[in-house]
Protein backbone atom coordinates (compact mmCIF):
# COMPACT_ATOMS: atom_id res chain seq x y z
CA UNK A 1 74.09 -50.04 -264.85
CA UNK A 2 76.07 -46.83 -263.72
CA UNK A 3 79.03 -49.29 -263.62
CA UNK A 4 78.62 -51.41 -266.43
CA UNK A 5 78.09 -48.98 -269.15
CA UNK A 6 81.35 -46.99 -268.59
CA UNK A 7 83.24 -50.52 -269.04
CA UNK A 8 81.00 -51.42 -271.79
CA UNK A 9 82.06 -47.68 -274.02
CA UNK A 10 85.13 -46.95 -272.26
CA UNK A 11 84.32 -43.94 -271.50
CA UNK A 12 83.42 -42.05 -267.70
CA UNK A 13 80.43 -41.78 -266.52
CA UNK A 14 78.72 -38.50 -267.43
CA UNK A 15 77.57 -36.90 -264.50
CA UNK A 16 78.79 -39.24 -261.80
CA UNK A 17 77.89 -36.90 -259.10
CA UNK A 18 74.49 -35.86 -260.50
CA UNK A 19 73.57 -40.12 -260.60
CA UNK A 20 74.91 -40.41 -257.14
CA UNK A 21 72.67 -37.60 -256.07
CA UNK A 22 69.97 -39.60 -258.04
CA UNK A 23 69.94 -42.54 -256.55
CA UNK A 24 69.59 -40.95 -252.94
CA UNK A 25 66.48 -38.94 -253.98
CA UNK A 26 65.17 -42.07 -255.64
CA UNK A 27 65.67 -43.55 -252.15
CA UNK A 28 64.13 -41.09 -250.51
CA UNK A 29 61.21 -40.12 -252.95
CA UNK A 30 60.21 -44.00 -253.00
CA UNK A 31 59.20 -44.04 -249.12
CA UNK A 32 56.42 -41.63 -249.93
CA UNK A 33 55.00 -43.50 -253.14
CA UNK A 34 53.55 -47.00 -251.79
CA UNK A 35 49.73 -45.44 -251.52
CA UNK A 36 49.50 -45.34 -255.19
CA UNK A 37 48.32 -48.69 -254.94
CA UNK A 38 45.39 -47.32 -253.47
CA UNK A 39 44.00 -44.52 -255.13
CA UNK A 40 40.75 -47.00 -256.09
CA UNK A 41 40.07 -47.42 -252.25
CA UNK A 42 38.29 -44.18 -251.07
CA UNK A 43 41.68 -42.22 -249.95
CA UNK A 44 41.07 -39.09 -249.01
CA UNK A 45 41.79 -36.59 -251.72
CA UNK A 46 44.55 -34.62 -249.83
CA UNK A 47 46.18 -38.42 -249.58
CA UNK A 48 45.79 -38.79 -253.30
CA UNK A 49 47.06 -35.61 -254.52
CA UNK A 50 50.08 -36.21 -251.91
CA UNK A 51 51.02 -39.47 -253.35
CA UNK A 52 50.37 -38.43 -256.98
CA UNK A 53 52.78 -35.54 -256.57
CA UNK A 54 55.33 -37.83 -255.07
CA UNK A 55 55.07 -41.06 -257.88
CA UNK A 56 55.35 -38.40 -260.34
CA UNK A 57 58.17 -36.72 -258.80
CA UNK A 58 59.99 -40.22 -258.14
CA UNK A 59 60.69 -39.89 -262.25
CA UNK A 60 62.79 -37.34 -262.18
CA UNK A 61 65.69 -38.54 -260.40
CA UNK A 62 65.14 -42.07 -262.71
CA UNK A 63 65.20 -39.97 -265.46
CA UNK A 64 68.71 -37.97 -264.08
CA UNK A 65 70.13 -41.71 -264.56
CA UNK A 66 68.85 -42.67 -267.88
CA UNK A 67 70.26 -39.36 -269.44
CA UNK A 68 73.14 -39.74 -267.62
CA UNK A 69 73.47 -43.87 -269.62
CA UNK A 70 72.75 -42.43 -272.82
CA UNK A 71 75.14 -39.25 -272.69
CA UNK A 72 78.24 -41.94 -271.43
CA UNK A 73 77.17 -44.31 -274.91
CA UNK A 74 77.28 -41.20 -277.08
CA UNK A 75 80.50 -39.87 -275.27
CA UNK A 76 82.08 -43.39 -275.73
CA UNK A 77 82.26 -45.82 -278.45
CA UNK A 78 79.31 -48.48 -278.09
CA UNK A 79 80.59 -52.30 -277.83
CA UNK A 80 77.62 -54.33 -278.91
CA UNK A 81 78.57 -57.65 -277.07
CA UNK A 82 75.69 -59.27 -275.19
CA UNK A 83 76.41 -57.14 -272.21
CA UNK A 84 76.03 -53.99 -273.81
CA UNK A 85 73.03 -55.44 -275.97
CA UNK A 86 71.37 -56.31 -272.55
CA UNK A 87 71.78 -52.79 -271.53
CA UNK A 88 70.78 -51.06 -274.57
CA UNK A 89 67.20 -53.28 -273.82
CA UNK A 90 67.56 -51.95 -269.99
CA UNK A 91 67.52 -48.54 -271.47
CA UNK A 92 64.62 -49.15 -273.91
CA UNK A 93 62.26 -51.12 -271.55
CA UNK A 94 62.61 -49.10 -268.39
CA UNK A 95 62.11 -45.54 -270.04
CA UNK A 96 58.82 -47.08 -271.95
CA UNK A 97 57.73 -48.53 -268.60
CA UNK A 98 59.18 -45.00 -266.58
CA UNK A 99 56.63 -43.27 -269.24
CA UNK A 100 53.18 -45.22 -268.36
CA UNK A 101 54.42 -44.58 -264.81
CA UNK A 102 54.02 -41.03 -264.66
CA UNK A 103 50.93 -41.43 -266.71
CA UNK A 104 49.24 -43.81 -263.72
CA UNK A 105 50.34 -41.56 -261.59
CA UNK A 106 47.93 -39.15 -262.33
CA UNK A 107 44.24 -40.22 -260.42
CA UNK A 108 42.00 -39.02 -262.51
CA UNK A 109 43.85 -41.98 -265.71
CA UNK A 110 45.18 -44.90 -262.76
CA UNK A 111 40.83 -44.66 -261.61
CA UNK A 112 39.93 -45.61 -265.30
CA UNK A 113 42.64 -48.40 -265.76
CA UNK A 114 43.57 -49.76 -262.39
CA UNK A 115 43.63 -53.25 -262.05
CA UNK A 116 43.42 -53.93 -265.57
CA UNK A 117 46.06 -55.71 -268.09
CA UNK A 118 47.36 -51.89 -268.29
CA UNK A 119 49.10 -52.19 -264.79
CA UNK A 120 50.21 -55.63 -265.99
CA UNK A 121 52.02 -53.87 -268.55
CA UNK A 122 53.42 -51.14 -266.60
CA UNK A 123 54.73 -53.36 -264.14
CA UNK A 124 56.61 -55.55 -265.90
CA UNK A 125 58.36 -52.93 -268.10
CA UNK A 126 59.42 -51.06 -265.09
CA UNK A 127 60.47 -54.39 -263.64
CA UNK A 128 62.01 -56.31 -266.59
CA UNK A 129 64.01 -53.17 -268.00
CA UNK A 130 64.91 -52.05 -263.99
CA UNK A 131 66.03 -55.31 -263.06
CA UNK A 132 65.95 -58.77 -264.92
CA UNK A 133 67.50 -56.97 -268.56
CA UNK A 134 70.60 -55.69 -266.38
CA UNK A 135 70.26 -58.93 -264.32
CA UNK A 136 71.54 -60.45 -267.60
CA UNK A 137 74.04 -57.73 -269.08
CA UNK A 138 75.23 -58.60 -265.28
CA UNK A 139 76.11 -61.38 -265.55
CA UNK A 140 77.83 -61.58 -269.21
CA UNK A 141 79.43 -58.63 -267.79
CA UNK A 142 80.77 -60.14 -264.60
CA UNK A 143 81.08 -63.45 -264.90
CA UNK A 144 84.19 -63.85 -266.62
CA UNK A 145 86.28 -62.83 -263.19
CA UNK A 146 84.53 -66.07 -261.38
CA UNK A 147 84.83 -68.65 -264.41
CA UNK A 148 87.64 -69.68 -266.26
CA UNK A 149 85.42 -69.69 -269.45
CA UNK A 150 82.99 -66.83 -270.40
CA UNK A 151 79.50 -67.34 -271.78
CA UNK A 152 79.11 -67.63 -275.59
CA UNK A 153 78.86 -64.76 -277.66
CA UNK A 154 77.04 -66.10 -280.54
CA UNK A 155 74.42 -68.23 -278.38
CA UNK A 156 74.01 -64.93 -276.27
CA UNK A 157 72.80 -62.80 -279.26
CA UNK A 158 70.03 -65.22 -279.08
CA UNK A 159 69.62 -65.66 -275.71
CA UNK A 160 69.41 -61.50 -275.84
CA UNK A 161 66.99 -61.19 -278.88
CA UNK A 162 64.72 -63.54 -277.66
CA UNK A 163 64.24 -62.27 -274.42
CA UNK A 164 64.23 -58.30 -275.42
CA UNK A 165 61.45 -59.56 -278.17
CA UNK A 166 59.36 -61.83 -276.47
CA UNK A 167 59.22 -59.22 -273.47
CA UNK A 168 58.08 -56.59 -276.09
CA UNK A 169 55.65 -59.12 -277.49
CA UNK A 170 54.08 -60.00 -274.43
CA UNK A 171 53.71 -56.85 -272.84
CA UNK A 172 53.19 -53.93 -275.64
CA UNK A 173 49.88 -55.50 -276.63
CA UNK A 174 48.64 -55.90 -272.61
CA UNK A 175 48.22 -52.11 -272.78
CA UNK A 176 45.66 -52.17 -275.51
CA UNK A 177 44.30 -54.64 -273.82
CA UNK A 178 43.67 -53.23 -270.41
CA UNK A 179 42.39 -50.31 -272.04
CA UNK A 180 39.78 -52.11 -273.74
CA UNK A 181 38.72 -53.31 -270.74
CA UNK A 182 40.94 -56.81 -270.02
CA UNK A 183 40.91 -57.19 -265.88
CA UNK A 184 44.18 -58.93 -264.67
CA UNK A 185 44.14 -61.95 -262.44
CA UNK A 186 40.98 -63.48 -264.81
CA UNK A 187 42.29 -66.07 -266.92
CA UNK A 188 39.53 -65.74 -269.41
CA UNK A 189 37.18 -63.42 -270.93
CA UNK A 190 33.52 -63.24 -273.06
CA UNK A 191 34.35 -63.78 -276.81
CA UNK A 192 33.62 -60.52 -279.79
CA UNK A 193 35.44 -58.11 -276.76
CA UNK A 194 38.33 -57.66 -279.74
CA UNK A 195 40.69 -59.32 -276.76
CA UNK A 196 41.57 -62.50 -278.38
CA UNK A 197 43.99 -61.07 -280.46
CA UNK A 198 46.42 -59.08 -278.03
CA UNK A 199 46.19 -61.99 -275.78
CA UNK A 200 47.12 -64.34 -278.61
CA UNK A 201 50.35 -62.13 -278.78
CA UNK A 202 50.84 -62.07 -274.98
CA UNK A 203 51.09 -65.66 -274.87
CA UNK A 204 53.29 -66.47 -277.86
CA UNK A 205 55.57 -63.72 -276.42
CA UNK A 206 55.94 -65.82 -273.09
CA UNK A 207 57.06 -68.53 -275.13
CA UNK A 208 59.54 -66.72 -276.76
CA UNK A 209 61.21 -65.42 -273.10
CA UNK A 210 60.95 -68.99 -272.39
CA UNK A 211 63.37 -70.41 -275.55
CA UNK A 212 65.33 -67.25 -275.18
CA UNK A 213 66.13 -68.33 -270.84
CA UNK A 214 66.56 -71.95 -271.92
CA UNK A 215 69.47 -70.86 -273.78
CA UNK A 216 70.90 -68.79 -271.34
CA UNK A 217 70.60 -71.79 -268.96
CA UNK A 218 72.24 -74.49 -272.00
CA UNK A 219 75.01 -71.57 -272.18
CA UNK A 220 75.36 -71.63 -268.55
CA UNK A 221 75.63 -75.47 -268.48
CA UNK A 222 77.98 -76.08 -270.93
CA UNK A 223 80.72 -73.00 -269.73
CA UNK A 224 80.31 -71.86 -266.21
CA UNK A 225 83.88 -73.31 -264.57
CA UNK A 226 83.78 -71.85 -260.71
CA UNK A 227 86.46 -74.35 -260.01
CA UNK A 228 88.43 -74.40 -262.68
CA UNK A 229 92.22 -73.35 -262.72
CA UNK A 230 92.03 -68.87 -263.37
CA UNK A 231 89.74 -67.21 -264.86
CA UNK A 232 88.18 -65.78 -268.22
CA UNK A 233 90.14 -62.40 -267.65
CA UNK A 234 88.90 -58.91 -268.40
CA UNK A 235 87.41 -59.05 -271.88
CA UNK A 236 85.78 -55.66 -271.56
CA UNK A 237 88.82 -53.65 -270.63
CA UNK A 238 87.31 -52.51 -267.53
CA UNK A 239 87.86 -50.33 -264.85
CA UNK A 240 86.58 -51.41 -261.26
CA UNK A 241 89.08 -52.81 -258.85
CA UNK A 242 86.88 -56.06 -258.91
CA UNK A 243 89.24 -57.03 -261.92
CA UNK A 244 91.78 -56.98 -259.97
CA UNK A 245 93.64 -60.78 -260.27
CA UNK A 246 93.41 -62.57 -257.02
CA UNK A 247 93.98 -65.94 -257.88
CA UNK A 248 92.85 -68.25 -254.81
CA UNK A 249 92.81 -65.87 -252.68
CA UNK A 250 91.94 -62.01 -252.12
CA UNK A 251 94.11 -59.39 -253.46
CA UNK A 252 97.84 -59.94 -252.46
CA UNK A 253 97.50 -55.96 -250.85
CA UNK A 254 94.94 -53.50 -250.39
CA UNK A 255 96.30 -50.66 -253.12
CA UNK A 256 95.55 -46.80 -252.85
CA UNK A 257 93.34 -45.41 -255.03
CA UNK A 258 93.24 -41.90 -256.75
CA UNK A 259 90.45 -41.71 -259.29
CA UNK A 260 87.18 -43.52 -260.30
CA UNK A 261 88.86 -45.78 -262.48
CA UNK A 262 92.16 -47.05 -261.33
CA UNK A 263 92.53 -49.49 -263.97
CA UNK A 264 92.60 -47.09 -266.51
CA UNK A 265 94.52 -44.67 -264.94
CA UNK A 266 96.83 -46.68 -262.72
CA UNK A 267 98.54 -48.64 -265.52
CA UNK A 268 100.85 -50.53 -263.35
CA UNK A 269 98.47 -51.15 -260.29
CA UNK A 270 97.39 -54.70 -261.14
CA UNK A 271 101.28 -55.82 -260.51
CA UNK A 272 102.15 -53.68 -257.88
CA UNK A 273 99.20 -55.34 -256.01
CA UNK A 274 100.36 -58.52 -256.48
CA UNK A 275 103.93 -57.51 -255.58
CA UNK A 276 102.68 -56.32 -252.82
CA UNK A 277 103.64 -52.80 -252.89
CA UNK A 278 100.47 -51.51 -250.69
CA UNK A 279 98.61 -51.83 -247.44
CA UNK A 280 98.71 -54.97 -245.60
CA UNK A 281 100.70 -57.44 -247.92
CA UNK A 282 101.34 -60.17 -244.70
CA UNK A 283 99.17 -61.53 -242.13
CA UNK A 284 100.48 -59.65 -239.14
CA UNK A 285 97.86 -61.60 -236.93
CA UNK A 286 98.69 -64.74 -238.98
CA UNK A 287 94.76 -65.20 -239.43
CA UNK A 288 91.96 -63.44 -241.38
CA UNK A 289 91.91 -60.06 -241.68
CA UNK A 290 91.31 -56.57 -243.41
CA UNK A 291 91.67 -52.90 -242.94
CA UNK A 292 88.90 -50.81 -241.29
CA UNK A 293 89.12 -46.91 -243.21
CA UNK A 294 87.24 -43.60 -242.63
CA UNK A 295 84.28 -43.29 -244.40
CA UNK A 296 85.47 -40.20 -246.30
CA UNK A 297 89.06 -40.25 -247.14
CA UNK A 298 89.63 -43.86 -246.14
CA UNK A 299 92.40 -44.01 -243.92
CA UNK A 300 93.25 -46.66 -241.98
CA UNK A 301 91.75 -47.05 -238.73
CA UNK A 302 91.87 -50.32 -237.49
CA UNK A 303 92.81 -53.75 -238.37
CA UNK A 304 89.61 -55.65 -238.06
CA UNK A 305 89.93 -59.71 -237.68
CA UNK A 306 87.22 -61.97 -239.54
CA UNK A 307 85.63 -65.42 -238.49
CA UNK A 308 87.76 -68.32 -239.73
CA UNK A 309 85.85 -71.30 -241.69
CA UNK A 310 82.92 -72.82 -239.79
CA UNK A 311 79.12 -74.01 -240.15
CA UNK A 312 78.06 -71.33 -237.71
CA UNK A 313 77.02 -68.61 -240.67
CA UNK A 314 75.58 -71.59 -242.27
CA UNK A 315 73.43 -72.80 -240.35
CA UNK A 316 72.85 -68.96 -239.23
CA UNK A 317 71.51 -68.35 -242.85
CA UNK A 318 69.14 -71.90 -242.28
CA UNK A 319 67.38 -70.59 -239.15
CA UNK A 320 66.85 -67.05 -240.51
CA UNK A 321 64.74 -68.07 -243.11
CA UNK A 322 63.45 -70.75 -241.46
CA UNK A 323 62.35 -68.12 -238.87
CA UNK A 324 60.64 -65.83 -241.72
CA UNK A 325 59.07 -68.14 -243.86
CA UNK A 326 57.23 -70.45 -240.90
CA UNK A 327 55.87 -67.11 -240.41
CA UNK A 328 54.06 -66.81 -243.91
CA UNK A 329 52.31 -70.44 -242.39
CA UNK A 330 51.67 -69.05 -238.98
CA UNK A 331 53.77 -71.62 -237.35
CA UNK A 332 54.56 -69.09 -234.66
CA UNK A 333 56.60 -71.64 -232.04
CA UNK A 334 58.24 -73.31 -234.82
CA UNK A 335 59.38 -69.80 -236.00
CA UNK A 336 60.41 -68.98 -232.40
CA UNK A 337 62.16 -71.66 -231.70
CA UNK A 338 63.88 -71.08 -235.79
CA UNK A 339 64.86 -67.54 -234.85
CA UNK A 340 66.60 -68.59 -231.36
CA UNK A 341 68.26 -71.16 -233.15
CA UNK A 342 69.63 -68.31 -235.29
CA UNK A 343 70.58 -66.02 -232.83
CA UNK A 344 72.40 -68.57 -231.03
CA UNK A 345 74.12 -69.59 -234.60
CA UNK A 346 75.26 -65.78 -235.07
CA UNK A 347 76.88 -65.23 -231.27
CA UNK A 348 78.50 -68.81 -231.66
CA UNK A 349 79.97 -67.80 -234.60
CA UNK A 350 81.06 -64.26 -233.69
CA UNK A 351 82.71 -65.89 -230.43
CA UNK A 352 85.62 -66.86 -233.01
CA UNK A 353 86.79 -64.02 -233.13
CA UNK A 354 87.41 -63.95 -229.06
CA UNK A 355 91.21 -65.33 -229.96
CA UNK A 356 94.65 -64.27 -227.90
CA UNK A 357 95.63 -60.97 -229.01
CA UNK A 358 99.01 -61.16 -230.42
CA UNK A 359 99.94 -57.48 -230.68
CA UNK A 360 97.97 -54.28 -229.42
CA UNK A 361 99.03 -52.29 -232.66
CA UNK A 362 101.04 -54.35 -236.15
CA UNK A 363 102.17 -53.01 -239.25
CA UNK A 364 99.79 -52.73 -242.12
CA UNK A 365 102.63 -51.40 -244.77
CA UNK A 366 105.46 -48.62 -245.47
CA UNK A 367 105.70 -48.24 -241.51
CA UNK A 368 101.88 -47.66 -240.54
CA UNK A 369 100.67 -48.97 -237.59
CA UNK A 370 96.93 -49.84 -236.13
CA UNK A 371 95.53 -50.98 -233.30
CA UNK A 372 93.76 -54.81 -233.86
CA UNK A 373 91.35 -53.37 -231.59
CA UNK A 374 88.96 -50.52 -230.73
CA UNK A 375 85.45 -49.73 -229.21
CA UNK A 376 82.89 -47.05 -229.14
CA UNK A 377 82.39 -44.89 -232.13
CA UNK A 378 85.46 -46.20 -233.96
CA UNK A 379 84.02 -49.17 -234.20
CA UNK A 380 81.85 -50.71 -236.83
CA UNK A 381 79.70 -52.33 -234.95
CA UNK A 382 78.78 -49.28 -232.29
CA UNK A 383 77.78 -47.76 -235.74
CA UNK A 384 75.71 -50.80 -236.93
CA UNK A 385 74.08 -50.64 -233.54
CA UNK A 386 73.21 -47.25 -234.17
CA UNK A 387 72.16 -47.85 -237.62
CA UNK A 388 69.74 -50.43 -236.54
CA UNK A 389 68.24 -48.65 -233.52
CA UNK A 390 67.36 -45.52 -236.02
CA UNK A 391 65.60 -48.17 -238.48
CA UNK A 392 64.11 -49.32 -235.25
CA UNK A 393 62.92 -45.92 -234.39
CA UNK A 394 61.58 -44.95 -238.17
CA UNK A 395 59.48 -48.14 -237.36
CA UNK A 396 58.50 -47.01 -234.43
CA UNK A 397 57.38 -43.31 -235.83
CA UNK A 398 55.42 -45.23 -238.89
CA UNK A 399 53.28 -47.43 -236.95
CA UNK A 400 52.69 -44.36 -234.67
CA UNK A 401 51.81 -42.38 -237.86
CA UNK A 402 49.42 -45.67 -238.69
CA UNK A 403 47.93 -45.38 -235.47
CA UNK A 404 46.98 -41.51 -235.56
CA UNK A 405 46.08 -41.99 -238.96
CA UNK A 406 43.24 -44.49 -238.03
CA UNK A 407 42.04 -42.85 -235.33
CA UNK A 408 41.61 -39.60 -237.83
CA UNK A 409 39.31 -41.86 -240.10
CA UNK A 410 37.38 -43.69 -237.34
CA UNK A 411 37.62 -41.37 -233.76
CA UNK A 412 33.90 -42.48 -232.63
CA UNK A 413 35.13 -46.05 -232.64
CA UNK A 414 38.18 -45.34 -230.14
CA UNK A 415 39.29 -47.42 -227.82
CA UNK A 416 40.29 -45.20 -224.51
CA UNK A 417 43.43 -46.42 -223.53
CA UNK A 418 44.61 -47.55 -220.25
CA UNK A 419 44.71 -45.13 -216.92
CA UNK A 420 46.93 -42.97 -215.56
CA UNK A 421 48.48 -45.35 -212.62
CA UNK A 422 49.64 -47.93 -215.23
CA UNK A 423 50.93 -44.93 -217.36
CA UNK A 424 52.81 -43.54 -214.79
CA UNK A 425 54.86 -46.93 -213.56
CA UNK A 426 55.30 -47.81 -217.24
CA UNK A 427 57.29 -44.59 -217.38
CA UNK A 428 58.88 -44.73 -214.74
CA UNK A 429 60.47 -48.83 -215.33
CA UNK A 430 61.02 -47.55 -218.36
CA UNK A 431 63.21 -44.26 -216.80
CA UNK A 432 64.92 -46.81 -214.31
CA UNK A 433 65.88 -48.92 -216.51
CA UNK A 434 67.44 -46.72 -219.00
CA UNK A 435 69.54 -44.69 -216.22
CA UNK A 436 70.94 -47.97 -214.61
CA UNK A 437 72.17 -48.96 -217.82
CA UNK A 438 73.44 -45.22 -218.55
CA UNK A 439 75.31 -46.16 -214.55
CA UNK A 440 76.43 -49.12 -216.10
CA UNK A 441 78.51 -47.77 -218.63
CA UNK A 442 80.25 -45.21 -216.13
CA UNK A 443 80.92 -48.00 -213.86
CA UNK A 444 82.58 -50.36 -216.48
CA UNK A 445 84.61 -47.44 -217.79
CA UNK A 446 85.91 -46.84 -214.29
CA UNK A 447 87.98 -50.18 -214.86
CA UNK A 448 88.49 -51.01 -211.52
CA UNK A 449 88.83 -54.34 -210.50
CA UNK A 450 85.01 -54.48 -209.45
CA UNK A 451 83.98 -52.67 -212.21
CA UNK A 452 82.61 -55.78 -214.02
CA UNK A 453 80.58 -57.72 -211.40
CA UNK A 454 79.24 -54.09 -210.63
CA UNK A 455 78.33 -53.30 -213.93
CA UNK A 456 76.88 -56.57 -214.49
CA UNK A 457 74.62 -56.24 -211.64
CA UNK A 458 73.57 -53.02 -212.64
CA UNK A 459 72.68 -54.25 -216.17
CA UNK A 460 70.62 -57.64 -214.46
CA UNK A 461 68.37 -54.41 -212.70
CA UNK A 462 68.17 -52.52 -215.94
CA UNK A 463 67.00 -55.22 -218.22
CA UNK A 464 64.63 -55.98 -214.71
CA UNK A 465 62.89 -52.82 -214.61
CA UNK A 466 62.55 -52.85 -218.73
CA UNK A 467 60.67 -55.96 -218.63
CA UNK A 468 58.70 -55.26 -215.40
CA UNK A 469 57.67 -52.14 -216.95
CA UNK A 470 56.50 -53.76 -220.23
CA UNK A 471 54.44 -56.45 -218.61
CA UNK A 472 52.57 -53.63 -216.55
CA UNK A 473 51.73 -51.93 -220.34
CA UNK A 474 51.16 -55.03 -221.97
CA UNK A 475 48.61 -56.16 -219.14
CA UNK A 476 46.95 -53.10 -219.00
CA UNK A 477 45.99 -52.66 -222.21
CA UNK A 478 44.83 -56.70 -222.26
CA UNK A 479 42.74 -56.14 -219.37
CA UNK A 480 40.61 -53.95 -221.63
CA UNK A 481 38.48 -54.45 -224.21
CA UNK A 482 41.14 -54.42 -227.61
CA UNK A 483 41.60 -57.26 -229.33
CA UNK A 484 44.55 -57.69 -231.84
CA UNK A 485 42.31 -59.68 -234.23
CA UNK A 486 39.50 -57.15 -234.54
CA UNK A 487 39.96 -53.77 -234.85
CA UNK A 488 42.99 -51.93 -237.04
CA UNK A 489 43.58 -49.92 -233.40
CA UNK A 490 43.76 -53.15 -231.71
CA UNK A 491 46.45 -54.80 -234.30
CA UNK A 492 48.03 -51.00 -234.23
CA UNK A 493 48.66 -50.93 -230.51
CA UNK A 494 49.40 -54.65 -229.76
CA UNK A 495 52.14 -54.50 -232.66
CA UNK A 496 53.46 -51.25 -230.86
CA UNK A 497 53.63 -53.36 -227.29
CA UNK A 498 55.38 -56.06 -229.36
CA UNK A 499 57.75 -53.82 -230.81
CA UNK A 500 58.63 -52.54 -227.68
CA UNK A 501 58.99 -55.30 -225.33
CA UNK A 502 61.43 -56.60 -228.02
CA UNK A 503 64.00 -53.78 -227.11
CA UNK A 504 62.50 -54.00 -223.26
């Protein structure tokens, strides 16, 4: 949306910082709002009131946005093509919705209409004006740079009104309903309740979104050209780099930017891209390739070498979900055997990139050279491991949290976990393993001509210990009397030892 609407006006974004800002507190905010789900179930009230206070908060930074939208439309001059009609209805929908939010916020009102057509209501406004409305000015907006014809304007005034009606006319009267007393998931109801009206409405509304996506999907049909010759061009005048012509290919070099919108302020950059007046106009590896930057100021770092064409990622993509959704049929080896299969896929496919080095550093442009190589902290993926071991470890800390927090509710019922022997050579594998593997490291960076089988070895007797250590936890605590299946501190601790015998 924060993109979109400065196209759609031609204006800047009002606040751009201030959104940015938004968007990270939303972030934030939203990991501490999930309970509200549950204020029905008994909570106790310092729970409640915690969560309350934090749904009600999570509106402000949503609302930081929304004024933000509507100051850029009345700073700009409002285009009402089917894009900016889609996010007018974004606007609408999501601040009704963002409204009977903070109101089920509050206990004492989500107690008297939870689980009722209300939350129905709620729900989908929050959803349809947060997501599927801009899903749709998306994709007028867009998808003239991938077709060489652009939707319809006249059909998608339809397609627009229908949709931004029958979502009105489906939903508005759900919250007169659930306040009268409608329950959601019951598909009928005693008769003289007054209900038969709003749920008349409800349903002709759903027809109405349906007529109104048909003809979104007979406009799709009849002009959406991936493979034709060009494309539809830039018919909003817009500013992103993504309009950038490319042709075939990617952009003929990478330019340098200087402001937010460097199609509006760089008149001339669209041909000296493809003149190739910037960074990295050849293939200096004569393969696939783009620039690594600093995160702040983006300078070049590195010249980082991509896969070539293959099946690998493919079939990478077919064993990943194949891995998660046996699981929602508890086809556990199946999955297992899926989510090798993926693994392997994903190492098969990164071993492309082990090609001959042809240089150690090439020229990127106007006498700048990078090395085609680096490792440690100047490289992207030491920081994706990183990235993914603190994600492991804010895991780690919730299901601990989950685990203290049951035993607060039910302490009497407690499991006493294993002794102190197994405690103390879980540890201590655990220690082992974790200083060979620091040895490792010092030994490899040695680079002496033994380094490798050295470090290798050291590695085999780090992973060793890791796994010896687990299977002394994991068989301690099964020698007891927790089962996974039974008790919430049972499926608590055995997800823990799961968890951790994974890194193990």
């Amino acid at each position: 949306m924060s993109t979109m609407i400065p196209g759609i006006v031609r204006a800047p974004l009002v606040g751009h910082t201030a959104v940015i800002l938004a968007i990270l507190a939303t972030g934030f905010i939203s990991f501490g709002v999930w309970a509200h789900h549950m204020f029905t179930t008994g909570m106790p009230t310092i729970s409640t009131s915690y969560f309350s206070a934090a749904s009600m908060a999570v509106s402000i930074p949503a609302g930081i946005q929304v004024f933000a939208w509507i100051a850029t439309i009345a700073a700009g001059r409002m285009r009402f093509s089917v894009a900016g009609l889609f996010v007018l209805g974004a606007i609408i929908t999501f601040t009704m919705g963002g409204l009977t939010g903070v109101m089920v916020a509050m206990v004492p009102f989500d107690w008297q209409v939870h689980d009722t057509y209300f939350i129905v209501a709620h729900l989908h406004y929050v959803l349809i004006g947060g997501m599927v409305l801009p899903f749709f000015a998306a994709i007028y907006y867009w998808l003239p740079m991938s077709s060489s014809r652009a939707l319809s304007e006249r059909l998608g005034r339809w397609v627009f009104w229908l949709i931004f009606s029958g979502v009105h006319i489906t939903f508005l009267p759900m919250h007169f309903s659930g306040l009268m007393g409608m329950p959601r998931r019951v598909f009928t109801y005693l008769p003289g309740r007054g209900l038969e009206l709003p749920n008349l409405l409800s349903t002709v509304g759903t027809v109405v979104v349906s007529v109104g996506v048909i003809l979104w999907i007979v406009d799709m049909a009849r002009n959406f050209r991936p493979f034709g010759s060009g494309t539809a061009g830039n018919p909003h005048d817009a500013p992103g780099l993504e309009w950038l012509p490319t042709g075939n290919y990617s952009v003929r070099s990478i330019p340098v930017i200087s402001s937010l919108y460097p199609l509006w302020e760089q008149k001339a950059l669209a041909r000296d891209v493809e003149a190739g007046r910037y960074m990295l106009p050849d293939a200096p590896t004569h393969g696939r390739e783009t620039l690594v930057t600093s995160t702040l100021n983006a300078e070049p770092q590195y010249l980082q070498r991509i896969p070539v064409p293959s099946p690998w990622h493919v079939w990478a993509a077919v064993f990943t979900a194949g891995f998660f959704l046996l699981l929602t049929i508890q086809a556990y080896m199946a999955s297992a055997i899926s989510g090798v299969l993926a693994v392997w896929c994903v190492m098969r496919w990164c071993w492309m990139l082990d090609r001959p080095r042809i240089e150690d550093e090439v020229d990127i442009g106007a006498g700048i050279r990078v090395p085609t190589y680096v490792s440690g902290p100047s490289s992207h993926g030491w920081w994706a491991m990183v990235t993914t071991l603190i994600v492991a470890g804010m895991v780690l800390a919730m299901a601990a949290f989950s685990y203290v927090f049951l035993w607060s509710r039910n302490p009497q019922d407690w499991v006493a976990p294993p002794g102190m022997a197994s405690l103390i050579l879980v540890v201590a594998g655990y220690g082992l393993g974790a200083g060979l593997a620091w040895a490792s490291c010092r030994v490899l960076a040695l680079d002496r001509p033994r380094s490798p089988v050295i470090s290798t070895l050291l590695m085999v007797l780090a992973v060793a210990s890791t796994t010896a250590a687990w299977a002394v936890d994991l068989q301690a605590w099964r020698a007891g009397p927790l089962q996974a299946s039974a008790t919430g501190q049972g499926a608590t601790v055995f997800f823990l030892l799961s968890w951790q015998g994974f890194f193990a």
